[in-house]
Protein backbone atom coordinates (compact mmCIF):
# COMPACT_ATOMS: atom_id res chain seq x y z
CA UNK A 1 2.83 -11.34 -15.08
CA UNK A 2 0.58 -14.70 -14.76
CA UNK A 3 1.11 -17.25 -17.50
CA UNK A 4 -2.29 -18.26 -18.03
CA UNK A 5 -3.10 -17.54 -21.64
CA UNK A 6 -5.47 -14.82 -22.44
CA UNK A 7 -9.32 -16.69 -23.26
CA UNK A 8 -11.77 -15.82 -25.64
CA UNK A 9 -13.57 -13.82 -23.48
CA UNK A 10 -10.90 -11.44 -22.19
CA UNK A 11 -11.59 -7.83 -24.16
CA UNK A 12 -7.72 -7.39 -24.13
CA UNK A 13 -5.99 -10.34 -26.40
CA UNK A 14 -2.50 -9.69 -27.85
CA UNK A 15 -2.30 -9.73 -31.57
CA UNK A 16 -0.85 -12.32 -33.47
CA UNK A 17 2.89 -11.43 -34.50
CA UNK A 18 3.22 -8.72 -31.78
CA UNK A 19 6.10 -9.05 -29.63
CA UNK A 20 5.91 -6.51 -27.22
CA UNK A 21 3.22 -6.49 -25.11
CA UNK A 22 3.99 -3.49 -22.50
CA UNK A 23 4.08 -1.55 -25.99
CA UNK A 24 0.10 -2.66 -26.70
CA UNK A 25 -1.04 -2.64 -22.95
CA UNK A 26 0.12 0.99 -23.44
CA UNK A 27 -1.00 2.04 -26.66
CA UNK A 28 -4.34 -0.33 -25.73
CA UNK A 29 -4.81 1.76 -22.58
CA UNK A 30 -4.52 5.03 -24.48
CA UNK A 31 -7.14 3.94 -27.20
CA UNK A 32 -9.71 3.05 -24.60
CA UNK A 33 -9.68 6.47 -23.28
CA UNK A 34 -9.49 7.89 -26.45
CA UNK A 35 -12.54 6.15 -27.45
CA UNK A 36 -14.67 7.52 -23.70
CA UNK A 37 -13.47 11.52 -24.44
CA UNK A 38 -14.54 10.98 -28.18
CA UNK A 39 -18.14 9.44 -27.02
CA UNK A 40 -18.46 12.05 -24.01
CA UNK A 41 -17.30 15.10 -26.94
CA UNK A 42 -19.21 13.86 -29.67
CA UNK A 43 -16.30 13.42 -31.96
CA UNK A 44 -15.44 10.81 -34.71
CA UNK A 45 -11.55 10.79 -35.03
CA UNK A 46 -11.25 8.92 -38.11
CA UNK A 47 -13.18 12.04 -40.15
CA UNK A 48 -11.29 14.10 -42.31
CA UNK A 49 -9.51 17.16 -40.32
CA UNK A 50 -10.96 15.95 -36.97
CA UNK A 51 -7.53 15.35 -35.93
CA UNK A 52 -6.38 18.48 -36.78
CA UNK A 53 -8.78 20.94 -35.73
CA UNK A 54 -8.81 18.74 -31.91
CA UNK A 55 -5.33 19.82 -31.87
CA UNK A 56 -5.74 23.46 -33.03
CA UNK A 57 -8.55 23.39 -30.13
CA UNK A 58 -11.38 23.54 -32.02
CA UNK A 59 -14.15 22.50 -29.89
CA UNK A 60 -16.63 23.49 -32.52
CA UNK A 61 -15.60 19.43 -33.82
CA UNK A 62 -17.87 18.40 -30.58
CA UNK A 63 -21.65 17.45 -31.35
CA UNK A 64 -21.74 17.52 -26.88
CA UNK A 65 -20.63 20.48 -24.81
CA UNK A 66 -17.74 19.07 -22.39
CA UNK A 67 -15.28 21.85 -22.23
CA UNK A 68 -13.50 19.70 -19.83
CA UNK A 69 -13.16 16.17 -21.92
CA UNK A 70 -12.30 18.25 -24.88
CA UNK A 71 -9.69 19.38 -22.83
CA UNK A 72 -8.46 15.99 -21.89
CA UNK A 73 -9.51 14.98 -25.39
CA UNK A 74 -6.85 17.30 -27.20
CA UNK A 75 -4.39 16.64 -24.64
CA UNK A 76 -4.32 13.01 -25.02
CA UNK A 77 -4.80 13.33 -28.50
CA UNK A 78 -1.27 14.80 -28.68
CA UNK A 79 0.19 12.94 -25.96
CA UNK A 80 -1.06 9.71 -28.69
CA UNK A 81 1.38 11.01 -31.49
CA UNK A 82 4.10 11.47 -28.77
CA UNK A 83 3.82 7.58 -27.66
CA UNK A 84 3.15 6.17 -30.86
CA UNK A 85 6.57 8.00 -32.19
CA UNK A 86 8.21 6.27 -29.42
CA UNK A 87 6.58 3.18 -30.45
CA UNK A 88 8.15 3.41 -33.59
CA UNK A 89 11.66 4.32 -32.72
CA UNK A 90 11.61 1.14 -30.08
CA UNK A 91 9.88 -1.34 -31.73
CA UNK A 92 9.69 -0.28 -35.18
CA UNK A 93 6.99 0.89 -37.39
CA UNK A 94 6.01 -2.31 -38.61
CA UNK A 95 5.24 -3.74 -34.99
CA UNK A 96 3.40 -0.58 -34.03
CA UNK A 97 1.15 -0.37 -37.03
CA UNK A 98 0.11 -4.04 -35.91
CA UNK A 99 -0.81 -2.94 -32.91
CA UNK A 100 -2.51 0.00 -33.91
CA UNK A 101 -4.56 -1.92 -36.39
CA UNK A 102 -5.06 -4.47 -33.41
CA UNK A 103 -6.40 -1.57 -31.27
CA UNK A 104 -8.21 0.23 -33.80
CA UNK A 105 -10.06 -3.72 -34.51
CA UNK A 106 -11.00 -4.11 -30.91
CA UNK A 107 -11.65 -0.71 -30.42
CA UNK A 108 -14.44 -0.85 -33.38
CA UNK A 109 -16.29 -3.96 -31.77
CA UNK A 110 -16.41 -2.43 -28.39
CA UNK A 111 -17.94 0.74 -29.72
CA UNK A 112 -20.38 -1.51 -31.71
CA UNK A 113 -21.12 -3.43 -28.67
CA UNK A 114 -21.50 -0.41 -26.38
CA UNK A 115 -22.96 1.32 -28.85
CA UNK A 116 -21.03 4.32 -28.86
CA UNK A 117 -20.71 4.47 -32.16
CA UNK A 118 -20.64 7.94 -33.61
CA UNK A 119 -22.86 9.26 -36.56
CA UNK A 120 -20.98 9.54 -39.80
């Protein structure tokens, strides 16, 4: 690991208060591929029962035809609740909701940036 301190400019800053940063690389990692299968499906997580019908494979929650990032897309999805449990029993739930919130934050400017931003 270098010991420059992250800039301005890098995308990837750790949060203030977070301790563990090989717990945010991971979960960071995760949410940036979350957030290129949801743009290549057509699918807005944070909508009611999104979540739910990705995992019940649903691909009818797509506004694009990719059979195979829906694929990926419900896989990770689940793989997601798998690390973030692990999250919590390691770290705790109150360092893992800060870097979720972290994520979800940087996650929301880079899709407004990219404009990836999916239709409500």
């Amino acid at each position: 690991m270098s010991d420059e301190e992250p800039t301005a400019t890098d995308e990837k800053i750790p949060a203030k208060g977070i301790k563990n940063t090989a717990w945010q690389r991971h979960l960071d990692a995760i949410g940036d591929e979350l957030l290129k299968l949801t743009t290549v499906c057509g699918v807005n997580l944070r909508e009611p029962g999104v979540v739910e019908r990705v995992i019940q494979n649903d691909a009818t929650v797509c506004t694009k035809s990719n059979p195979i990032g829906f694929r990926k897309l419900r896989e990770l999805v689940m793989a997601t609740f798998n690390s973030l449990g692990k999250a919590m029993d390691r770290i705790g739930p109150q360092e893992t909701q800060m870097i979720v919130d972290a994520i979800r934050e940087r996650l929301d400017r880079k899709r407004e940036l990219g404009g990836t931003s999916q239709k409500r």
